[in-house]
Protein backbone atom coordinates (compact mmCIF):
# COMPACT_ATOMS: atom_id res chain seq x y z
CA UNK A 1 0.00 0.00 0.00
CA UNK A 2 1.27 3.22 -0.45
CA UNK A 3 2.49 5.11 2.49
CA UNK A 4 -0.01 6.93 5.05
CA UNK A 5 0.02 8.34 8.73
CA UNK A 6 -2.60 6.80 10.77
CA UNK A 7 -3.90 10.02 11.06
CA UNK A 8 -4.84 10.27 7.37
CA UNK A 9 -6.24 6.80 7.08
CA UNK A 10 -8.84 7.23 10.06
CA UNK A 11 -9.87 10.15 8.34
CA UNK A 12 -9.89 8.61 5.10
CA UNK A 13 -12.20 6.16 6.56
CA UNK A 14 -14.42 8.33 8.99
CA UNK A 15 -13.26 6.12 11.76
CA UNK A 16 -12.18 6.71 15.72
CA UNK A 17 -8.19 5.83 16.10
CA UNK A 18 -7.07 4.38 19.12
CA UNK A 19 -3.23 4.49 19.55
CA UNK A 20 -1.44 1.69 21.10
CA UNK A 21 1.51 3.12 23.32
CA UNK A 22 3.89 2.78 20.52
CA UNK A 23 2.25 5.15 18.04
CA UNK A 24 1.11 8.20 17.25
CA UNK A 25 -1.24 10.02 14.89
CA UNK A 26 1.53 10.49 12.61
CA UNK A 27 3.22 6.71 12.09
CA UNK A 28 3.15 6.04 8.90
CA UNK A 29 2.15 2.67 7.62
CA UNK A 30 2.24 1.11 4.02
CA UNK A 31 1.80 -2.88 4.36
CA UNK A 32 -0.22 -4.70 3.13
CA UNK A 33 -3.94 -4.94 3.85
CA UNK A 34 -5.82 -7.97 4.29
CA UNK A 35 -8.82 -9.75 5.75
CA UNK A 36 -7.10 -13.26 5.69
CA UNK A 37 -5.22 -13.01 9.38
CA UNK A 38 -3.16 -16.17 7.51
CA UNK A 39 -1.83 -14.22 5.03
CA UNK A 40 -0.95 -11.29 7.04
CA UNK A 41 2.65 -10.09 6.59
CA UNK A 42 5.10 -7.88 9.09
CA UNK A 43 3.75 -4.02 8.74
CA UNK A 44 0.44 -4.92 7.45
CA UNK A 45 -2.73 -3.95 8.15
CA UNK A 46 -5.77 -6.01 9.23
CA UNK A 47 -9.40 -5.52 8.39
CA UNK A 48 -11.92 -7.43 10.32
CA UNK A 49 -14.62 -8.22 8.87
CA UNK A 50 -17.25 -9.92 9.99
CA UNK A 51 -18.53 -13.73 7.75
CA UNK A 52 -21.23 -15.85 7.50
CA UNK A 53 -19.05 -18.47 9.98
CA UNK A 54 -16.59 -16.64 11.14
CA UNK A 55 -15.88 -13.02 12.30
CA UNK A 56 -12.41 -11.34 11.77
CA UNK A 57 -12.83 -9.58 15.13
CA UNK A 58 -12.32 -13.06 16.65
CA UNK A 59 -8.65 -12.97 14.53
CA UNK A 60 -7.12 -9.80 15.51
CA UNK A 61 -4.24 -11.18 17.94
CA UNK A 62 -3.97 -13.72 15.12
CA UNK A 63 -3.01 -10.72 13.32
CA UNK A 64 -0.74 -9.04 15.09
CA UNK A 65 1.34 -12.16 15.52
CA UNK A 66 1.84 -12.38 12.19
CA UNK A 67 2.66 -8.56 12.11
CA UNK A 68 0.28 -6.40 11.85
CA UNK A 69 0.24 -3.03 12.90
CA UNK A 70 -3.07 -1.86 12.61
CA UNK A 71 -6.25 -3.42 12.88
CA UNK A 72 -9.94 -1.94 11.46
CA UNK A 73 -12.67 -2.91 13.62
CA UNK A 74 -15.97 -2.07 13.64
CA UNK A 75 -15.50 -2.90 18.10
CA UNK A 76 -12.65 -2.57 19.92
CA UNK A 77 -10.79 -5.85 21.02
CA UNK A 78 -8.53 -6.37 23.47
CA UNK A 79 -5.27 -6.59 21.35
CA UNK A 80 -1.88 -5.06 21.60
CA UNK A 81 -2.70 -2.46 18.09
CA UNK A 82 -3.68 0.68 16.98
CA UNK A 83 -7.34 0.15 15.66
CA UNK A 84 -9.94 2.44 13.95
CA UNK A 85 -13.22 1.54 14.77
CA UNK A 86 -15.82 1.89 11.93
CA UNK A 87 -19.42 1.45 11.62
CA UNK A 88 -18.97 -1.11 8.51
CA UNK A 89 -15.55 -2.72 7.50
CA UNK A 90 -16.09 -3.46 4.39
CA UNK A 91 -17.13 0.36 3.59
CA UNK A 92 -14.09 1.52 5.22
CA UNK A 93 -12.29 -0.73 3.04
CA UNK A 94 -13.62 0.68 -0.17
CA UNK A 95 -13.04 4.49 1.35
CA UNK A 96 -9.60 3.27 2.00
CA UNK A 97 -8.91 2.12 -1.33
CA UNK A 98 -10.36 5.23 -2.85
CA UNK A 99 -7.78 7.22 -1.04
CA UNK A 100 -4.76 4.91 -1.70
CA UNK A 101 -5.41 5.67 -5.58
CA UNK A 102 -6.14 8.58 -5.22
CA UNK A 103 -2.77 9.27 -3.48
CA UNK A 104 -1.39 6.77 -5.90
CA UNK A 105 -2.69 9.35 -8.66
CA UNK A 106 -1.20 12.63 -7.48
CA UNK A 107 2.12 11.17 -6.44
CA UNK A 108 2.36 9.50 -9.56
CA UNK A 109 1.73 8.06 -13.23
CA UNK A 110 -0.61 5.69 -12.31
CA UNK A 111 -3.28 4.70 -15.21
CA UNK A 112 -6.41 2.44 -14.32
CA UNK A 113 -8.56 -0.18 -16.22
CA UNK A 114 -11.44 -1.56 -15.32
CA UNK A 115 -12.79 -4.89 -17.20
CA UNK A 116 -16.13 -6.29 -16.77
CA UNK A 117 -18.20 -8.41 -18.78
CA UNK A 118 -20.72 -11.39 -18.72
CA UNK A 119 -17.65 -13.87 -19.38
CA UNK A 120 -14.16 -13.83 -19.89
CA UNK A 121 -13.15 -11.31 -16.99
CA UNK A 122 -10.47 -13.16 -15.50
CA UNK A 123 -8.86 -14.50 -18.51
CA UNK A 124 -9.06 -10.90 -20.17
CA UNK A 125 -7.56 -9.17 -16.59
CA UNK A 126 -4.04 -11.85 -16.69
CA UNK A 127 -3.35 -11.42 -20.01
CA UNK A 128 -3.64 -7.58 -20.30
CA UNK A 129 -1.50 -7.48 -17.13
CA UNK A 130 1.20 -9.69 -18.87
CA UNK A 131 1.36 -6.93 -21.64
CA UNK A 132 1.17 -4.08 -19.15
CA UNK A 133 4.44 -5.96 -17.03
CA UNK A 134 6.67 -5.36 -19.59
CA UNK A 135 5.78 -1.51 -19.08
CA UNK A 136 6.30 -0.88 -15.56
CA UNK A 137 5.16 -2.11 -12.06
CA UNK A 138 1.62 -3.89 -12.51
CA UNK A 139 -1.41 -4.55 -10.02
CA UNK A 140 -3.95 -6.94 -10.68
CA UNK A 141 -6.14 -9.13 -9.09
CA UNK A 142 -5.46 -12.70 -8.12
CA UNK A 143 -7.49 -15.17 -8.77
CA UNK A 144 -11.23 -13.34 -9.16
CA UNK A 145 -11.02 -10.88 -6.65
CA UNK A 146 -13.56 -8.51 -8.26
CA UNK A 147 -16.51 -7.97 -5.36
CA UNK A 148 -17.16 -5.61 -2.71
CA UNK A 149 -14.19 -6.79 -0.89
CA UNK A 150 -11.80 -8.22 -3.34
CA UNK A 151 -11.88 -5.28 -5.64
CA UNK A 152 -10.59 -3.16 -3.33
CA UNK A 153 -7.97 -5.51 -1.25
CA UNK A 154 -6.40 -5.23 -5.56
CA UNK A 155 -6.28 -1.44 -5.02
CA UNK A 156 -5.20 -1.54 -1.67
CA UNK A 157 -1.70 -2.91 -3.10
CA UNK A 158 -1.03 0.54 -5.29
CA UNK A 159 2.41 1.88 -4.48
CA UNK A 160 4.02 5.11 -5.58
CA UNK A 161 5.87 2.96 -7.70
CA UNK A 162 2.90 1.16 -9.56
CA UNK A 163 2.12 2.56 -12.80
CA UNK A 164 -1.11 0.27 -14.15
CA UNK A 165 -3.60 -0.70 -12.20
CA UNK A 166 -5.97 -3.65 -13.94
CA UNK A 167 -9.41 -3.82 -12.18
CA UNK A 168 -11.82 -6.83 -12.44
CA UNK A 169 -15.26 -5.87 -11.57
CA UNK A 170 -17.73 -8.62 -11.03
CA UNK A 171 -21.61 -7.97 -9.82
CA UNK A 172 -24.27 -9.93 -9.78
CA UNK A 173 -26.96 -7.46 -8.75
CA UNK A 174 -27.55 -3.68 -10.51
CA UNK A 175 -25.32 -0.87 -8.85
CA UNK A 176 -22.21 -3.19 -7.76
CA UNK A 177 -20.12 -1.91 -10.62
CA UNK A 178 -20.77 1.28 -10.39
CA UNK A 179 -19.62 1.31 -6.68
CA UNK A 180 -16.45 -0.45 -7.57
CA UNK A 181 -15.48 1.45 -10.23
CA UNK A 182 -16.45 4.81 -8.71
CA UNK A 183 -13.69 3.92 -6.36
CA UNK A 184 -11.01 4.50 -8.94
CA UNK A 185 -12.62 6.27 -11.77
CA UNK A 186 -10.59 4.64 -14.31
CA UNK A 187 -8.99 5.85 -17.43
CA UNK A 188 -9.80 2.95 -19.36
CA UNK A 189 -12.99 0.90 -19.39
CA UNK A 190 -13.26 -2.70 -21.28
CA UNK A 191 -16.84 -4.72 -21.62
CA UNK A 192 -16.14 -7.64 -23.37
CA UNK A 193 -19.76 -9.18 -23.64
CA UNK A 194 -23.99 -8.69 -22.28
CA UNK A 195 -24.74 -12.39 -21.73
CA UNK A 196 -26.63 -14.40 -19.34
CA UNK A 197 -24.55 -15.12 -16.70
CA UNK A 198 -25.76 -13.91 -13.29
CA UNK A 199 -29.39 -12.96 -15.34
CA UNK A 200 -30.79 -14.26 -12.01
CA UNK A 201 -29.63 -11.57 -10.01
CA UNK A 202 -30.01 -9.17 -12.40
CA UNK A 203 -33.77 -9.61 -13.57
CA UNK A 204 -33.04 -10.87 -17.34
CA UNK A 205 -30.57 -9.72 -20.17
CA UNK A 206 -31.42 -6.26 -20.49
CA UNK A 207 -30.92 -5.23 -17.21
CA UNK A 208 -27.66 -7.02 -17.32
CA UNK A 209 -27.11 -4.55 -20.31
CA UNK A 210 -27.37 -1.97 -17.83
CA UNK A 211 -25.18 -3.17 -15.22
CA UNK A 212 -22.53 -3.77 -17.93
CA UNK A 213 -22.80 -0.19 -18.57
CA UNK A 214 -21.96 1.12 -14.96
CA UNK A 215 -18.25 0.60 -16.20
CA UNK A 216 -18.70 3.16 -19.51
CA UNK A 217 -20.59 5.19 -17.21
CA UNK A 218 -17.68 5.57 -14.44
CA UNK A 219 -14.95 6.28 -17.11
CA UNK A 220 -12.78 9.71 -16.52
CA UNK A 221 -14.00 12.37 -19.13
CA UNK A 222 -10.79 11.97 -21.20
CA UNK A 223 -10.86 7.92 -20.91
CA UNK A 224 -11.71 5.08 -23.69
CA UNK A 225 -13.99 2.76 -23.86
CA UNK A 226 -12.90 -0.33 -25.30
CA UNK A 227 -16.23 -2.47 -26.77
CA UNK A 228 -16.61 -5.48 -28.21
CA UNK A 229 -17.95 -4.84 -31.96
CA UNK A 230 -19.22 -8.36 -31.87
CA UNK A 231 -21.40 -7.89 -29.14
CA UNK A 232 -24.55 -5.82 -30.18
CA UNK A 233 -25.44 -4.98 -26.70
CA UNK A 234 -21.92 -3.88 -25.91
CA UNK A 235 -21.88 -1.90 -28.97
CA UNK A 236 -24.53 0.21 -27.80
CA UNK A 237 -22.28 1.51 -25.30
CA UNK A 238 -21.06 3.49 -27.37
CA UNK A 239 -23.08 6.64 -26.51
CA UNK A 240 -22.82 6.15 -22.89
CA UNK A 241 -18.82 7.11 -23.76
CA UNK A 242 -19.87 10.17 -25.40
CA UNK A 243 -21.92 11.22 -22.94
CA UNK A 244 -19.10 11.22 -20.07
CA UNK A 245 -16.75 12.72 -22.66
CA UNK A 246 -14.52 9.21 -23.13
CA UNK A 247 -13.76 8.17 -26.35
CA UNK A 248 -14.59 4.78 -28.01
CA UNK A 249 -11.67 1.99 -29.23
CA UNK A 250 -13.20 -1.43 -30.94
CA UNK A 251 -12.04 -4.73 -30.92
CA UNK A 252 -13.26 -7.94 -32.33
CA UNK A 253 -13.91 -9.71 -35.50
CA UNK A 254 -15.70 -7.04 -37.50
CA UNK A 255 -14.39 -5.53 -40.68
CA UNK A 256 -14.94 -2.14 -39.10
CA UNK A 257 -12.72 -2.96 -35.50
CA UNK A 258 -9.76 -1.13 -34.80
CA UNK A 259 -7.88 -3.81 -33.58
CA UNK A 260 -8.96 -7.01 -35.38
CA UNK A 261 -8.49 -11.11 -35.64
CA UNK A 262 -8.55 -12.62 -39.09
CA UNK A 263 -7.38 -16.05 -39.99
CA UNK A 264 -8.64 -17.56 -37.20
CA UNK A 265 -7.52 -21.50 -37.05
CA UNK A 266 -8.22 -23.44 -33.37
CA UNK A 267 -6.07 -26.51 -32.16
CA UNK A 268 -5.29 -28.41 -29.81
CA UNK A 269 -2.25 -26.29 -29.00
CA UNK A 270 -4.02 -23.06 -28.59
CA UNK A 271 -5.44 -20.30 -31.89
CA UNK A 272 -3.78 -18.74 -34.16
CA UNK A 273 -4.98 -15.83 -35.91
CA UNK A 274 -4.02 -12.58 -37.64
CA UNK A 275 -4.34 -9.72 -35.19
CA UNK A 276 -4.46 -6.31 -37.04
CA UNK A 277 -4.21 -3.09 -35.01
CA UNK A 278 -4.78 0.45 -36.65
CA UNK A 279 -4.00 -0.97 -39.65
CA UNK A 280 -0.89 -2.74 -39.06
CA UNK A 281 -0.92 -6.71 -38.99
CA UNK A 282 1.25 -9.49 -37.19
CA UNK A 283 0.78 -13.12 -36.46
CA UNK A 284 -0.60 -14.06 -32.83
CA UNK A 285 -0.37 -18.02 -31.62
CA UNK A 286 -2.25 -17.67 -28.05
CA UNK A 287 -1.42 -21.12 -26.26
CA UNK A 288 -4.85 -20.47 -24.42
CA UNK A 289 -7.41 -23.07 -25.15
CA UNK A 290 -10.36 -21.85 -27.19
CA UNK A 291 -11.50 -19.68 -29.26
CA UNK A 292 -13.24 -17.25 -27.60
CA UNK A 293 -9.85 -16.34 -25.77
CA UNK A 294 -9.32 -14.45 -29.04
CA UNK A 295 -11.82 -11.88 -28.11
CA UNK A 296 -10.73 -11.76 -24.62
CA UNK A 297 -7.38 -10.99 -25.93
CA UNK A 298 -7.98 -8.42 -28.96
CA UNK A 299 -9.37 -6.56 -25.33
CA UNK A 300 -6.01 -7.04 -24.05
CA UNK A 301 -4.51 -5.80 -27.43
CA UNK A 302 -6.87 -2.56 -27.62
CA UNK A 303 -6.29 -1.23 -23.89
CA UNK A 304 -2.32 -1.61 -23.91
CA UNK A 305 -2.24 -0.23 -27.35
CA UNK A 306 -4.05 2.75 -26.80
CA UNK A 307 -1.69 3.26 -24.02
CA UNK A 308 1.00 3.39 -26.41
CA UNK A 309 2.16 -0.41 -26.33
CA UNK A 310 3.50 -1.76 -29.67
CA UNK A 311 1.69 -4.66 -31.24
CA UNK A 312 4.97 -6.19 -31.49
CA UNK A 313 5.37 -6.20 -27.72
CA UNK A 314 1.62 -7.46 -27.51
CA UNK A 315 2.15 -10.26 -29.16
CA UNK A 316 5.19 -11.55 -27.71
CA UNK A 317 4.00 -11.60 -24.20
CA UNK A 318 0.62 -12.82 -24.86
CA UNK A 319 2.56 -15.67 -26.66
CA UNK A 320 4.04 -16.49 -23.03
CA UNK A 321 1.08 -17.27 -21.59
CA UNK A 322 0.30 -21.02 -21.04
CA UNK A 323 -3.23 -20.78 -19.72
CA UNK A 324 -5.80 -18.20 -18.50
CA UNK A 325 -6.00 -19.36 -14.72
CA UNK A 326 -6.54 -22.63 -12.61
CA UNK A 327 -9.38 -24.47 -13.83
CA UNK A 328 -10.08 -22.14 -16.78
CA UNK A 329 -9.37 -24.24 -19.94
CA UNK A 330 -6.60 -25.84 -17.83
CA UNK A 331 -5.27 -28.84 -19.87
CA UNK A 332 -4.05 -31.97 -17.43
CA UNK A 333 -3.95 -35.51 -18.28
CA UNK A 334 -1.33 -37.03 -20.86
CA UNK A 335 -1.58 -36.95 -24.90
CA UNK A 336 -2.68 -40.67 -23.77
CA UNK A 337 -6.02 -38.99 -22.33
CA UNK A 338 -6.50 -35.06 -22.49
CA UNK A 339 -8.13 -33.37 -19.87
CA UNK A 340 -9.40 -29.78 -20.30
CA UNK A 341 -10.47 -28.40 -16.60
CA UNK A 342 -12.63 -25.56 -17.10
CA UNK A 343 -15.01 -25.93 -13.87
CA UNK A 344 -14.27 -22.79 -12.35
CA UNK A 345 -17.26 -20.52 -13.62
CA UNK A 346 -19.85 -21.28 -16.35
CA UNK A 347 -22.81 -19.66 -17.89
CA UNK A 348 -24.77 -20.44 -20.94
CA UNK A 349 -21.73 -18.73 -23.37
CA UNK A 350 -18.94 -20.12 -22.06
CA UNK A 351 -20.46 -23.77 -21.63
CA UNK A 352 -21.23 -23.51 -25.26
CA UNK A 353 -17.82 -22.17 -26.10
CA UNK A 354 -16.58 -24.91 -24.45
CA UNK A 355 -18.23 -27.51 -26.15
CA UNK A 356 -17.27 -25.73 -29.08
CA UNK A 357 -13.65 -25.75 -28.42
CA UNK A 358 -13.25 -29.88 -27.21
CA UNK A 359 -15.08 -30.49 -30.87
CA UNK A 360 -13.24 -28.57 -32.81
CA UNK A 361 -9.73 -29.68 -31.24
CA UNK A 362 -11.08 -33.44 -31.01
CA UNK A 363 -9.87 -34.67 -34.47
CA UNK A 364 -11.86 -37.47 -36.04
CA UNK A 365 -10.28 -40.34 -34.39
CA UNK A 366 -10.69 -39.30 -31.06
CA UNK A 367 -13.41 -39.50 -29.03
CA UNK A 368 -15.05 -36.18 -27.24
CA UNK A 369 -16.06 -36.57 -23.83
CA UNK A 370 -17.88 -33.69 -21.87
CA UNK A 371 -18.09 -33.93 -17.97
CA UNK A 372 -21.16 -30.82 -17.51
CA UNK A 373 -22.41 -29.82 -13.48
CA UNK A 374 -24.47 -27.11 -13.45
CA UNK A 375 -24.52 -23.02 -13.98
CA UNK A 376 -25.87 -21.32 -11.27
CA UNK A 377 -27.17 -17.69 -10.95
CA UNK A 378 -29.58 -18.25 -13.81
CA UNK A 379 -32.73 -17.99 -11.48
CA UNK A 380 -35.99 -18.21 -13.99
CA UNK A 381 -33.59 -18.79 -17.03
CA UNK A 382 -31.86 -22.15 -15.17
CA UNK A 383 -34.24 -25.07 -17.15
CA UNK A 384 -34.55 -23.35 -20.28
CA UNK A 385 -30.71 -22.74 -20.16
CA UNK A 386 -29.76 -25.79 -19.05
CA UNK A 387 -31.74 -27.43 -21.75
CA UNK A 388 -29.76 -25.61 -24.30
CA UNK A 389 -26.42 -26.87 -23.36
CA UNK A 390 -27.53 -30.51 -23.45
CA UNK A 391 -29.16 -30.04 -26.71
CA UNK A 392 -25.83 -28.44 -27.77
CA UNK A 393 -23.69 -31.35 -26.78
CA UNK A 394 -25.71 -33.64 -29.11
CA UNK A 395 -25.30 -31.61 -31.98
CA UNK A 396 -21.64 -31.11 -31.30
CA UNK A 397 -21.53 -34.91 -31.53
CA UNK A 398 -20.06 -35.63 -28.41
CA UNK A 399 -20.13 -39.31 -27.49
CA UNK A 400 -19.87 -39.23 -23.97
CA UNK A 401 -22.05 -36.67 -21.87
CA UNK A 402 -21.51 -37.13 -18.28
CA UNK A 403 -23.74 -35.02 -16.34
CA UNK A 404 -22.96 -34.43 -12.44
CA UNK A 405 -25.71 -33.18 -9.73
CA UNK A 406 -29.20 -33.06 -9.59
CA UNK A 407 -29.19 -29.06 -10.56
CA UNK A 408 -27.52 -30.53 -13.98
CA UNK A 409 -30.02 -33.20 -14.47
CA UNK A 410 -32.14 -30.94 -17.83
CA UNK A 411 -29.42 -31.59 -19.80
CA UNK A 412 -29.09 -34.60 -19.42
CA UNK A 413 -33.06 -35.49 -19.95
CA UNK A 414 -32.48 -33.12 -22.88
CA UNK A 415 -29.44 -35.01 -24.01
CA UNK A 416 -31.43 -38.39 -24.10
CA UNK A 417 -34.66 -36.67 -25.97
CA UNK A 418 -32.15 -35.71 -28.14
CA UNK A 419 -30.95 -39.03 -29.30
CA UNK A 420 -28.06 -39.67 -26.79
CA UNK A 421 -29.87 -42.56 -25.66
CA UNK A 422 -27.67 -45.52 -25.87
CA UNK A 423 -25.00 -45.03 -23.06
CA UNK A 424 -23.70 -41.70 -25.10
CA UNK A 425 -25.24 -39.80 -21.80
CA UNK A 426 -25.43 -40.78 -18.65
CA UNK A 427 -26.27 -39.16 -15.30
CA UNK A 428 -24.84 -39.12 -12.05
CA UNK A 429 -25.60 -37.50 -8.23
CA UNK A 430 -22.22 -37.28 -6.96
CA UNK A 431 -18.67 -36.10 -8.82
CA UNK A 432 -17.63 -39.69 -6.94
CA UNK A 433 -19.96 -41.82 -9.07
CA UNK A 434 -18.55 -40.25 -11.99
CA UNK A 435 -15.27 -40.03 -11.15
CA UNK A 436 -15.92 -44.09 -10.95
CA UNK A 437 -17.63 -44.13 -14.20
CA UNK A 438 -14.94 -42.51 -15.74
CA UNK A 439 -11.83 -44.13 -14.66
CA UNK A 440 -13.40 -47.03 -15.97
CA UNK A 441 -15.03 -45.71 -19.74
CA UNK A 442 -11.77 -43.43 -20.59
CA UNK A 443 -9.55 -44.77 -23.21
CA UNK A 444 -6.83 -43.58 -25.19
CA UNK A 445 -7.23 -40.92 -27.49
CA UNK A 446 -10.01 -39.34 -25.67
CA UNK A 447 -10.43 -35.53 -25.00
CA UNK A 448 -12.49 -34.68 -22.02
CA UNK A 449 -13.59 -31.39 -20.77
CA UNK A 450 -14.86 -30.74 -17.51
CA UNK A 451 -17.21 -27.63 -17.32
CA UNK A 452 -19.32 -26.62 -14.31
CA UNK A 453 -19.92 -23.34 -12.41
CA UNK A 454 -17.68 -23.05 -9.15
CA UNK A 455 -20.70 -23.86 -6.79
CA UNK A 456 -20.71 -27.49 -8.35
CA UNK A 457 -17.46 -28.44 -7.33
CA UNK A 458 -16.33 -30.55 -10.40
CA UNK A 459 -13.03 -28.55 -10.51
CA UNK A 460 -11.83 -31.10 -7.94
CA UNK A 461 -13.05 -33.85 -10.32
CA UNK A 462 -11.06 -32.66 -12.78
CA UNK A 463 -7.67 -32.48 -10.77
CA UNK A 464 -8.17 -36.25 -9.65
CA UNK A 465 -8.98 -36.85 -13.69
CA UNK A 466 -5.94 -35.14 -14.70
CA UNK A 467 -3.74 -36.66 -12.01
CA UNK A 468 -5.24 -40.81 -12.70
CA UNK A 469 -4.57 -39.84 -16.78
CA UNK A 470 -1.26 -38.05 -16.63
């Protein structure tokens, strides 16, 4: 974190400070801030917030073992640290981070970019931080952190030094983004795609449309938008920008994109396409599985190029990067038995680019096999959705369709009414049972994707799959 008194941080969180005998209003601290008392590190700072199971408050000397010297409470405990007592952590967190850019701004040359988007967040956020690396001192979020809390624990690391911050911001109800990203204000803004992930929360695709928006809408007057061309709904973002003064970069497949893929060819080794930026072309071959990682990274292209990157330097460090994240298009097993573990998240795009991708890198003497639990957050939308992706596998001509969990079972009743009658799907309650089932039906030369959302847990099956196959 960058460096503040403790003075300035109460204030900067409307909170009461109560020294310990070693400090004063004006120590300065800059370490870094956490909610995870396990991962706390000497000079840090330690935010206690209350859970569903457990409450940070209950962590505090925990805490302070492991170094830290200040502690944000919303009661005082009896520990051996200055604290600030709040009315809500998690809001002091976010006025906390707010300042710490802030600072980060007017000490520095930081830049900002938010990404949001129905899919492809994640994925988009590592590989336009690999490009931005080779720049100068990069902070982006691990893993997903891209909610009310993990959003701003990414901000919270912002140094004088840092000159990029990448933002991930997540929501799954109308407002969230806006909140996050009025933290920050960023300079640049990418939406990648209005789909139907989360259209529970929301209240159906338009209002998702809306949410998506939040982003354009929280852009600096002298930012860019960067929109997806492809994407109807994100192209219609367009005037949002020009009504907050930012300006409006495209990416995607359209002839009328300013940074563009042609050529596109997908593999089993990753895509390769022709990636065309104002005008100027070079050859990209991005080792990520699929081929709607193109999109995600022609995003990645048209933020760090209207930055000033060179395509050139684009290209070669997006052609270091082996895969998007754990258990997103993670390939495991042996060229015996290939294993694609993409269980992490799923909605109704990204199962079907899935599919997509395991038939059109499963070559005609292989056999495809998909492993599908189920997509949650689709509230109203879950049967008709969940229909679609079973009806999808049978066209795809998958042979084996394994479905996992009782919330899955639609497509696999849709997979059978479709034809896959004969053994070609079959239907299990636990990831156990199939992981049975499997280790006994698996053969050489098969290619085997496991797709669920995160609440399913098939993730885990595919780690055990990829471990009894490599």
């Amino acid at each position: 974190m960058i460096a503040l008194s403790l003075a300035h941080i109460a204030r900067a969180i409307g909170g009461d400070l109560q020294l310990s005998s070693d400090d004063t209003p004006e120590t300065v601290v800059s370490g870094a801030v956490d909610t995870d008392s396990r991962l706390m590190m000497p000079g840090g700072i330690f935010v206690a917030k209350p859970g569903e199971t457990t409450d940070g408050h209950e962590f505090v000397d925990a805490a302070v073992s492991a170094g830290a010297v200040l502690a944000i409470v919303e009661r005082p405990v009896a520990a051996s640290v200055t604290q600030i007592v709040v009315t809500d952590v998690v809001l002091a967190l976010a006025d906390l981070a707010r300042e710490v850019v802030a600072q980060a701004r007017a000490r520095g040359d930081l830049r900002v970019v938010g990404i949001t988007g129905s899919n492809g967040k994640t994925t988009t956020k590592n590989l336009l931080a690999r490009i931005l690396e080779g720049e100068g001192e990069t902070v982006s979020p691990k893993a997903s952190f891209n909610n009310e809390v993990g959003a701003p624990l990414t901000m919270l690391r912002v140094t004088e030094q840092t000159r990029f911050l990448v933002s991930e911001f997540g929501a799954s109800a109308p407002g969230e983004i806006a909140r996050l990203a009025g933290l920050v204000t960023p300079d640049a803004g990418v939406v990648l795609m209005v789909g139907m992930a989360h259209a529970g929360g929301f209240g159906g695709i338009e209002a998702t449309f809306h949410a998506k928006s939040e982003l354009v809408r929280a852009l600096r007057a002298d930012g860019v938008a960067l929109l997806n061309i492809d994407d109807p709904r994100v192209a219609a973002m367009a005037p949002i920008a020009g009504e907050v003064g930012a300006s409006v970069r495209w990416f995607g497949r359209g002839a009328d994109a300013e940074v563009r893929a042609d050529n596109v060819a997908v593999a089993a080794d990753g895509t390769r396409c022709t990636v065309t930026v104002d005008g100027v072309s070079a050859p990209l071959h991005l080792q990520v599985l699929g081929e709607h990682h193109v999109s995600n990274a022609l995003a990645a292209i048209a933020a760090a190029t209207a930055w000033g990157v060179s395509l050139a330097d684009c290209v070669a460090r997006l052609e270091t990067v082996e895969i998007a994240e754990r258990w997103r298009m993670q390939p495991m097993g042996s060229q015996r038995v290939r294993i694609i573990n993409d269980a992490y998240n799923a909605s109704p795009d990204s199962m079907a680019a899935a599919l997509r991708t395991l038939a059109q890198i499963t070559s005609a003497d292989e056999r495809k096999v998909a492993v599908l639990g189920a997509m949650s957050e689709l509230g109203e939308y879950a049967e008709e959705e969940h229909d679609r992706v079973g009806l999808l596998a049978v066209r795809l001509g998958i042979q084996r369709i394994v479905v996992v969990g009782t919330p899955a079972r639609r497509m696999f009743l849709e997979a059978v009414a479709q034809g896959s009658w004969d053994a070609e799907a079959v239907f299990f309650e636990t990831a156990d049972e199939a992981y049975d089932y499997l280790v006994g039906e698996l053969r050489d030369g098969d290619r085997v994707l496991v797709k669920s959302s995160n609440s399913a847990g098939l993730r885990h099956l595919g780690d055990r799959l990829g471990e009894s196959f490599s």
